[in-house]
C-alpha atoms as a PDB file:
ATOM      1  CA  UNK A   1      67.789 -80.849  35.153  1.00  0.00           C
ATOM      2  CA  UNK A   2      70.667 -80.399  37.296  1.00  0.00           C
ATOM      3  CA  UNK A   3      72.307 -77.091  38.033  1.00  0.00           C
ATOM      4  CA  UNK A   4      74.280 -75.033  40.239  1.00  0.00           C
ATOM      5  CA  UNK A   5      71.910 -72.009  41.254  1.00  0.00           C
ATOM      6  CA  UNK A   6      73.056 -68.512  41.448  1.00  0.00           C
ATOM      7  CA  UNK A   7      72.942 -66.957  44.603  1.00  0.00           C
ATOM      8  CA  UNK A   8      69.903 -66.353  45.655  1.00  0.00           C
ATOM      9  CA  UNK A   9      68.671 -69.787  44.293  1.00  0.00           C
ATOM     10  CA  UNK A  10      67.713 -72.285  46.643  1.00  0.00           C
ATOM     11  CA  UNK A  11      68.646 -75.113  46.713  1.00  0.00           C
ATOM     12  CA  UNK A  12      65.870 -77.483  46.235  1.00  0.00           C
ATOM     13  CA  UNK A  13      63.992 -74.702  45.013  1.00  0.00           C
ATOM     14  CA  UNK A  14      60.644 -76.412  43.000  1.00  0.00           C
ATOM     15  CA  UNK A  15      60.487 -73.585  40.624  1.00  0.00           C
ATOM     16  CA  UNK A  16      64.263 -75.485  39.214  1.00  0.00           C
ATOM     17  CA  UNK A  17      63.794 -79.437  40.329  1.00  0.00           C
ATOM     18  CA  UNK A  18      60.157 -79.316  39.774  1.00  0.00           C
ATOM     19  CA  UNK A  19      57.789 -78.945  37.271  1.00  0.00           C
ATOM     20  CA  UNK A  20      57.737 -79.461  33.651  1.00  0.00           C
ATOM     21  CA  UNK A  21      61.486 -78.859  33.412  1.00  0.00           C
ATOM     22  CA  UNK A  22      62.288 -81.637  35.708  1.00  0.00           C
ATOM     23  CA  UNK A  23      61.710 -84.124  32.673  1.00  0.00           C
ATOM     24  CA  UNK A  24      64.673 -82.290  30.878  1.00  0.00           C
ATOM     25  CA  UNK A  25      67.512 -82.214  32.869  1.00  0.00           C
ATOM     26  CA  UNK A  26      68.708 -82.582  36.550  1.00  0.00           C
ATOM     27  CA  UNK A  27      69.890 -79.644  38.602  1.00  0.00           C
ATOM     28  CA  UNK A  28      73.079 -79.369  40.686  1.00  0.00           C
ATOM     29  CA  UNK A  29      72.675 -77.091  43.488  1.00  0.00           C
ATOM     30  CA  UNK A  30      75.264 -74.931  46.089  1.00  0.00           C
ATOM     31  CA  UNK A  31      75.025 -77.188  49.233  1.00  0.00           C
ATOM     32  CA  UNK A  32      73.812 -80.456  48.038  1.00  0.00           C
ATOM     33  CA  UNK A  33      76.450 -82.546  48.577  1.00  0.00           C
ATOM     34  CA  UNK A  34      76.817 -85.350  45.301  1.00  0.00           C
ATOM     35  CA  UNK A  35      76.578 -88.884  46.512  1.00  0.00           C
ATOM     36  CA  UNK A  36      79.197 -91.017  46.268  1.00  0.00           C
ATOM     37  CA  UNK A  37      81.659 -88.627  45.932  1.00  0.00           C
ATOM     38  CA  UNK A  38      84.725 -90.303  44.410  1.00  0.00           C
ATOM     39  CA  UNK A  39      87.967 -89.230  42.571  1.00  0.00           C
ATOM     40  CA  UNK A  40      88.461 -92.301  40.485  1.00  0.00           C
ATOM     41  CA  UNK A  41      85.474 -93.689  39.226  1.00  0.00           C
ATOM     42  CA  UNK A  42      81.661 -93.199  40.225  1.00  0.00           C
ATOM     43  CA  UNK A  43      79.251 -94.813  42.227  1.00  0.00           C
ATOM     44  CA  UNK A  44      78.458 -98.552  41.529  1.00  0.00           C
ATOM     45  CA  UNK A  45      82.056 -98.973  39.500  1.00  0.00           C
ATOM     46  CA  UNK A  46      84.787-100.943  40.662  1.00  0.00           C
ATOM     47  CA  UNK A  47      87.910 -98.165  42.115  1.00  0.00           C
ATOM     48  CA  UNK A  48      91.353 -98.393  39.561  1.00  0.00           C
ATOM     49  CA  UNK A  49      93.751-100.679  41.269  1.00  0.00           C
ATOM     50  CA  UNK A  50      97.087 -99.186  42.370  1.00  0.00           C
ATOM     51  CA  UNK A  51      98.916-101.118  39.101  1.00  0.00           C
ATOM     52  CA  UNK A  52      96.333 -99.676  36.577  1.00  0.00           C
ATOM     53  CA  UNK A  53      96.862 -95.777  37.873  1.00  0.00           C
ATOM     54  CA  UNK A  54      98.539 -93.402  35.973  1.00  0.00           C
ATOM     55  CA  UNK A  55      99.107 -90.217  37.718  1.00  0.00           C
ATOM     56  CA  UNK A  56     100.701 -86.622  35.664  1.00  0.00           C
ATOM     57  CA  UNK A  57     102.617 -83.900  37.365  1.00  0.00           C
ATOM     58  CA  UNK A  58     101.972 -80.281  37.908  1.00  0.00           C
ATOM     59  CA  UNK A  59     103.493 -78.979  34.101  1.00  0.00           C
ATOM     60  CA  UNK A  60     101.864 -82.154  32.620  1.00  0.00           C
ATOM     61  CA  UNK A  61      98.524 -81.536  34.168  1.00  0.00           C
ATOM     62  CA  UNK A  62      98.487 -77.699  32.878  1.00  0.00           C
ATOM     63  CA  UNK A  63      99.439 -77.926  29.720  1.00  0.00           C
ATOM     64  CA  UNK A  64      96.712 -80.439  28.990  1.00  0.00           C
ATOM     65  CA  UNK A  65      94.398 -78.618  30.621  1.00  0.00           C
ATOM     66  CA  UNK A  66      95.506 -75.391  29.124  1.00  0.00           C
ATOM     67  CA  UNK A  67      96.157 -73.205  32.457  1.00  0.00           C
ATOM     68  CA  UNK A  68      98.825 -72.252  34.293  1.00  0.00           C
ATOM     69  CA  UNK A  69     100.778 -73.140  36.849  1.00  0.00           C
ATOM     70  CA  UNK A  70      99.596 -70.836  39.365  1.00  0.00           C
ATOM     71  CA  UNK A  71      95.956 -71.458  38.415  1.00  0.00           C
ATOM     72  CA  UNK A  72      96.392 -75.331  39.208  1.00  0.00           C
ATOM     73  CA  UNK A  73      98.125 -74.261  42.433  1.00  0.00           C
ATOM     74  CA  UNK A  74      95.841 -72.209  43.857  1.00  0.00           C
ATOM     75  CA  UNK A  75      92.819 -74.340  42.609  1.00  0.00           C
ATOM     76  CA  UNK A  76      94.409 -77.070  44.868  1.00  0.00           C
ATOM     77  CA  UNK A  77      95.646 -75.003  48.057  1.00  0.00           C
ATOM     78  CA  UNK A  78      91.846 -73.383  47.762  1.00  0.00           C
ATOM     79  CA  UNK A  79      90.331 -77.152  47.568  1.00  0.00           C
ATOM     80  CA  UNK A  80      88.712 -76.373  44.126  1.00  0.00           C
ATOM     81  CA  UNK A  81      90.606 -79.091  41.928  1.00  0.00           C
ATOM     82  CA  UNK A  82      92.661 -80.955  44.648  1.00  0.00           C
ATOM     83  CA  UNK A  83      94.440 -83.864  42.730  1.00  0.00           C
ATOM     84  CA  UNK A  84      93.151 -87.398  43.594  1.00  0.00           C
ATOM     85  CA  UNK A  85      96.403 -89.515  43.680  1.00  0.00           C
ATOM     86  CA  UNK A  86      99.090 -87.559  45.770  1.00  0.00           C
ATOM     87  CA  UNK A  87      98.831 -84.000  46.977  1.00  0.00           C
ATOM     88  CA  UNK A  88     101.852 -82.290  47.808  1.00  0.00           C
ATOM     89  CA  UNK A  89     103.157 -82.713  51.319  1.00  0.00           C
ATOM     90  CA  UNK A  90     105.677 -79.450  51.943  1.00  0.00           C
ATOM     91  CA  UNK A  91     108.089 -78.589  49.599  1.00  0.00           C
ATOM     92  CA  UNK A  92     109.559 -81.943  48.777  1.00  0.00           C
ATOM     93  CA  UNK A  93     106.745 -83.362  47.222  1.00  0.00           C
ATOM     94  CA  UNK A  94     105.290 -83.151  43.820  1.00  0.00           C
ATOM     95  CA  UNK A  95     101.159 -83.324  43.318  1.00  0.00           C
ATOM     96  CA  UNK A  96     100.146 -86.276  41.130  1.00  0.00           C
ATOM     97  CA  UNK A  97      96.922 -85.639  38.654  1.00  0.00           C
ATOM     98  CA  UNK A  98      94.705 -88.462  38.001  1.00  0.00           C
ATOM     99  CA  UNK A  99      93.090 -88.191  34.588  1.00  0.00           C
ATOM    100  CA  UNK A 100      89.775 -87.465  35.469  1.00  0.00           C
ATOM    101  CA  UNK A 101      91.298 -84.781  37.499  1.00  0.00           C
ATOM    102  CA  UNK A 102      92.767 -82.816  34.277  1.00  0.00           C
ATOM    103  CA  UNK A 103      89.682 -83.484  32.689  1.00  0.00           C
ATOM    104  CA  UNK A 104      87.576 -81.412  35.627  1.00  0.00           C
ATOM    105  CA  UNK A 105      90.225 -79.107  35.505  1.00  0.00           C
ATOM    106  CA  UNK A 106      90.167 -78.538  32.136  1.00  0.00           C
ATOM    107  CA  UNK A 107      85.852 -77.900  32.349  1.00  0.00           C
ATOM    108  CA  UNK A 108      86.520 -75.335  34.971  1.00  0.00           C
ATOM    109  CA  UNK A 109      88.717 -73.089  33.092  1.00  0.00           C
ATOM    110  CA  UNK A 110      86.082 -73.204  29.923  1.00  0.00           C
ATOM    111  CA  UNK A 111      84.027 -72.189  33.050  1.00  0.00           C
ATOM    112  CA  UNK A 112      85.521 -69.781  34.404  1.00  0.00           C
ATOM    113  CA  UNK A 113      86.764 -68.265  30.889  1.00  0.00           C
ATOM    114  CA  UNK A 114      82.661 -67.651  30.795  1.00  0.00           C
ATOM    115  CA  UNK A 115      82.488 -65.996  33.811  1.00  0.00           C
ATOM    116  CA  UNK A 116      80.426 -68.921  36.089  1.00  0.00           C
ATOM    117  CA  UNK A 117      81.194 -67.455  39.536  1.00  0.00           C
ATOM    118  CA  UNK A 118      83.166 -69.942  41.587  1.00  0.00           C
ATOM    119  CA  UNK A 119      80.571 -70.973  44.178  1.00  0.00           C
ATOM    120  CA  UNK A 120      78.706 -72.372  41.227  1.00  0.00           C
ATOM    121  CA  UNK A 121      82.171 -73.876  39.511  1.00  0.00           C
ATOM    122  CA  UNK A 122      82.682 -75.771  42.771  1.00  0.00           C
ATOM    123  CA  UNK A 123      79.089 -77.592  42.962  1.00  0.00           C
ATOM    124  CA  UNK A 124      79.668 -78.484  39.362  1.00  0.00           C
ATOM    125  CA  UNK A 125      82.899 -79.902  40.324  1.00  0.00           C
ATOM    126  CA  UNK A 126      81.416 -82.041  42.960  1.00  0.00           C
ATOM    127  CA  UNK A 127      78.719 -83.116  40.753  1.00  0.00           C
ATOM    128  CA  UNK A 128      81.287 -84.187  37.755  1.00  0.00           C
ATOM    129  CA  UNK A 129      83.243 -86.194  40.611  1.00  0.00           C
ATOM    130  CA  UNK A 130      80.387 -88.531  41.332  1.00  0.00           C
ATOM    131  CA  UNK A 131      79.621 -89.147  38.070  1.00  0.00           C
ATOM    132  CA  UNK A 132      80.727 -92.180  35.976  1.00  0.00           C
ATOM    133  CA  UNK A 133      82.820 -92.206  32.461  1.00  0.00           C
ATOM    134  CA  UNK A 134      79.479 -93.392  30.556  1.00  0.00           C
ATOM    135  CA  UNK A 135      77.540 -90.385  32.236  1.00  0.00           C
ATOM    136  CA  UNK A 136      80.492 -87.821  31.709  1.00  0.00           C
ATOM    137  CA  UNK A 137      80.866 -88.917  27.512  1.00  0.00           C
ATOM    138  CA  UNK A 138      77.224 -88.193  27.008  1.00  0.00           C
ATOM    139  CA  UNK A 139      76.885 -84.695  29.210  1.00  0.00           C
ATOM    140  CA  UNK A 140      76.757 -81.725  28.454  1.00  0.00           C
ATOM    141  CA  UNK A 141      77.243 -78.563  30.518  1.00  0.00           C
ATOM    142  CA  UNK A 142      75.009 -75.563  29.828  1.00  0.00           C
ATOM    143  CA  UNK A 143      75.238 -71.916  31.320  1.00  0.00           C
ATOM    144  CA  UNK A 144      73.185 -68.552  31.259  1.00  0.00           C
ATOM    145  CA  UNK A 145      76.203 -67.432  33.145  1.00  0.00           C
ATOM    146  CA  UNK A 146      74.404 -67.571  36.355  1.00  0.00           C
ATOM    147  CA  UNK A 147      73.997 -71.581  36.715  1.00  0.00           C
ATOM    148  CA  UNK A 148      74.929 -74.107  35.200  1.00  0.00           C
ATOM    149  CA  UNK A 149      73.011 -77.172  33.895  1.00  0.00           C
ATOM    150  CA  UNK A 150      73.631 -80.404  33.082  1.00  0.00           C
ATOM    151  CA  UNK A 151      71.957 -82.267  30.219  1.00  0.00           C
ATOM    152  CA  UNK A 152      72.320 -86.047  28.936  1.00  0.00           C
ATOM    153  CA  UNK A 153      70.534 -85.555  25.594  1.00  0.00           C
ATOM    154  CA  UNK A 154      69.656 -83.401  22.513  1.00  0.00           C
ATOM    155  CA  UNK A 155      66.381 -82.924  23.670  1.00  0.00           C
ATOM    156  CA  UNK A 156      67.650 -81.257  26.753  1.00  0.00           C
ATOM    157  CA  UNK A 157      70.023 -79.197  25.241  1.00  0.00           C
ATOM    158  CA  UNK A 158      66.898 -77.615  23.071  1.00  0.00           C
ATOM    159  CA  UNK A 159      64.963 -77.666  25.897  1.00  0.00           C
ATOM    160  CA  UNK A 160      67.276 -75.382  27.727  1.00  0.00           C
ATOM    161  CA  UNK A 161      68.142 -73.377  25.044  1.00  0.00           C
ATOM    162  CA  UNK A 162      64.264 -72.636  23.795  1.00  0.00           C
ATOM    163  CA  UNK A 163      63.775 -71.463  27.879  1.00  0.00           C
ATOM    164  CA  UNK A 164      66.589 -68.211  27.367  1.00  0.00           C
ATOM    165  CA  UNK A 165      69.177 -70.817  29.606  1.00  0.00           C
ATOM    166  CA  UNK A 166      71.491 -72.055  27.851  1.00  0.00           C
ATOM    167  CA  UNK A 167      74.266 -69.347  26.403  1.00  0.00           C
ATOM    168  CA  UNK A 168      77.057 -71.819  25.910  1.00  0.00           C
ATOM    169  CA  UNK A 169      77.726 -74.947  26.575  1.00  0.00           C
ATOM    170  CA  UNK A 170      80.400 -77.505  27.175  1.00  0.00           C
ATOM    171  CA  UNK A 171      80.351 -81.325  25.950  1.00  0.00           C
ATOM    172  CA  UNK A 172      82.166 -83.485  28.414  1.00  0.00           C
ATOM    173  CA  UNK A 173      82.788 -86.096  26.127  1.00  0.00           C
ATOM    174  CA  UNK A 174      84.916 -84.257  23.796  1.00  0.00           C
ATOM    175  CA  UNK A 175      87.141 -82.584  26.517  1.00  0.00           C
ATOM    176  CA  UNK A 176      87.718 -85.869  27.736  1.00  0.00           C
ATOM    177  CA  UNK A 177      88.792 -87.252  24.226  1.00  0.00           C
ATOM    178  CA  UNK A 178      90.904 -83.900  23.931  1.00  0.00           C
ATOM    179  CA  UNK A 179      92.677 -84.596  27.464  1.00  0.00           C
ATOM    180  CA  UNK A 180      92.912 -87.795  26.015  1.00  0.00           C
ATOM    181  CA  UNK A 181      94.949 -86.756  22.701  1.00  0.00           C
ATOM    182  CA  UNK A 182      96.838 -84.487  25.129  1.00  0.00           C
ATOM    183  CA  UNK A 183      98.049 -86.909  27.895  1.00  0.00           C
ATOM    184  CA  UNK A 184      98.813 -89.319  24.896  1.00  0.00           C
ATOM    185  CA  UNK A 185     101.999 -86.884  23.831  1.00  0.00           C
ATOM    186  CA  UNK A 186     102.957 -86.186  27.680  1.00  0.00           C
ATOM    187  CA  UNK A 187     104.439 -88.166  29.848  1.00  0.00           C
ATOM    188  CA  UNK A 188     103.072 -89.542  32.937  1.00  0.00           C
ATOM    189  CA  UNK A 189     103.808 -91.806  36.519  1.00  0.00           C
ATOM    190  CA  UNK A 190     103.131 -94.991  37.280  1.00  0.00           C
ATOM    191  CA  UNK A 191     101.557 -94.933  40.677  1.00  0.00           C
ATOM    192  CA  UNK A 192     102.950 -98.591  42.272  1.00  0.00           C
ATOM    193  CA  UNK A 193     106.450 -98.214  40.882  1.00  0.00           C
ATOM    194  CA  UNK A 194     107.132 -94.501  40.140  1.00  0.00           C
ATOM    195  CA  UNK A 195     107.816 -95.473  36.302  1.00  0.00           C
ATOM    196  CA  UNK A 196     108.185 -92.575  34.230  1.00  0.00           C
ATOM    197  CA  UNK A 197     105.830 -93.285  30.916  1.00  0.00           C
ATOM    198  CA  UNK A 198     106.654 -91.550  28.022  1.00  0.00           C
ATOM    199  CA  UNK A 199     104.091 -90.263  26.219  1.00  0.00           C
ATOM    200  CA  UNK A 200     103.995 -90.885  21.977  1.00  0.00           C
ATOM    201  CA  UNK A 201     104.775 -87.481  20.683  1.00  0.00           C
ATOM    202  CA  UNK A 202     103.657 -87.146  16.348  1.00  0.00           C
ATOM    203  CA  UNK A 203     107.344 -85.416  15.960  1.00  0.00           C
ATOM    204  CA  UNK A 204     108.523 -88.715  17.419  1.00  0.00           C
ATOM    205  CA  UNK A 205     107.018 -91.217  15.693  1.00  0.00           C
ATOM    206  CA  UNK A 206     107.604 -89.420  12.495  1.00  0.00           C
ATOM    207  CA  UNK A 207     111.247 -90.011  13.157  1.00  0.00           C
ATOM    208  CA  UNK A 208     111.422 -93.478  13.514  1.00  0.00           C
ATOM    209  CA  UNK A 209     109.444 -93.960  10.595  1.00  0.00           C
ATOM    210  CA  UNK A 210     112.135 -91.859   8.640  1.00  0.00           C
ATOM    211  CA  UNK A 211     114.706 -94.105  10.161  1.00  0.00           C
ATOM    212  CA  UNK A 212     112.986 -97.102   8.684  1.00  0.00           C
ATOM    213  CA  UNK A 213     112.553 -95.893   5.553  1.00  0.00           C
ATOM    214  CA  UNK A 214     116.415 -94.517   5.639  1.00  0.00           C
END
């Protein structure tokens, strides 16, 4: 089981990696650094090269994330959420969001909205960045509140929930389909050529299809 311990956890502590439990879920704690650590992919998987990036602006980022402007900005100048492809350098510079980013910043408002205190929000973060898109689609986040677990299947869901430590949780996979849906109406950056892409908005594409039929 992984989890980010509240203070006054350990970590390491064999009363949360050991045991029975350890069989249903792994445990991210505060100080254990996650292997690997990388912004655009995960350990073993080949990095995104420069032509295949697509990087989203501040106002693209938060609205589909759903925060604000001044959360992303202080989650970056605080090193929370620090975007992957280009952070800003002074005042003529913009900060450019990889996806993955949105979708990590996205988890840690749910988490925050549920009042996870932000030394445990920031081990979770560094545990989401090593992991890989097949890992992310099937995990889901579980919290007392305190700390936060992450679990890979059913079983460990239950598992947590029958022990009194799971009171909500968040499933990875579906925020990243709904950042997904989000970026899909937004528009975004090439990285190699600076190429605004314009996103598909429904309103649009119901127009042109009223054209046709007009």
């Amino acid at each position: 089981m992984a989890s980010t311990g509240g203070e006054g956890t350990a970590a390491g502590d064999s009363s949360l990696l050991g045991g029975p439990r350890a069989a249903y879920g792994r445990e991210v704690s505060p100080g254990r650094p996650a292997a690997g650590l990388r912004t655009d992919g995960a350990p073993g998987e080949a990095a995104e090269t420069p032509a295949e990036q697509v990087g989203y602006r501040g106002p693209t980022a938060c609205s589909a994330a759903g925060i604000t402007y001044r959360q992303l900005d202080y989650w970056a100048r605080t090193g929370l959420v620090e975007p992957s492809i280009r952070p800003a350098y002074g005042s003529g510079t913009q900060r450019l969001y990889g996806f993955r980013d949105i979708v990590v910043l996205k988890i840690v408002k749910r988490l925050l909205d549920t009042g996870v205190s932000l030394q445990n929000i920031r081990a979770a973060v560094r545990h989401l960045r090593s992991r890989g898109r097949t890992d992310l689609a099937r995990m889901t986040l579980m919290s007392d509140g305190a700390t936060v677990y992450e679990c890979s299947s059913p079983d460990e869901v239950v598992d947590l929930l029958q022990g009194g430590q799971g009171v909500f949780g968040i499933a990875v996979g579906v925020v990243w389909k709904d950042v997904e849906g989000a970026l899909s109406q937004l528009h975004g950056e090439r990285v190699d050529t600076g190429e605004t892409l314009v996103g598909d908005h429904p309103e649009d594409e119901l127009a042109r299809r009223r054209n046709r039929v007009g």
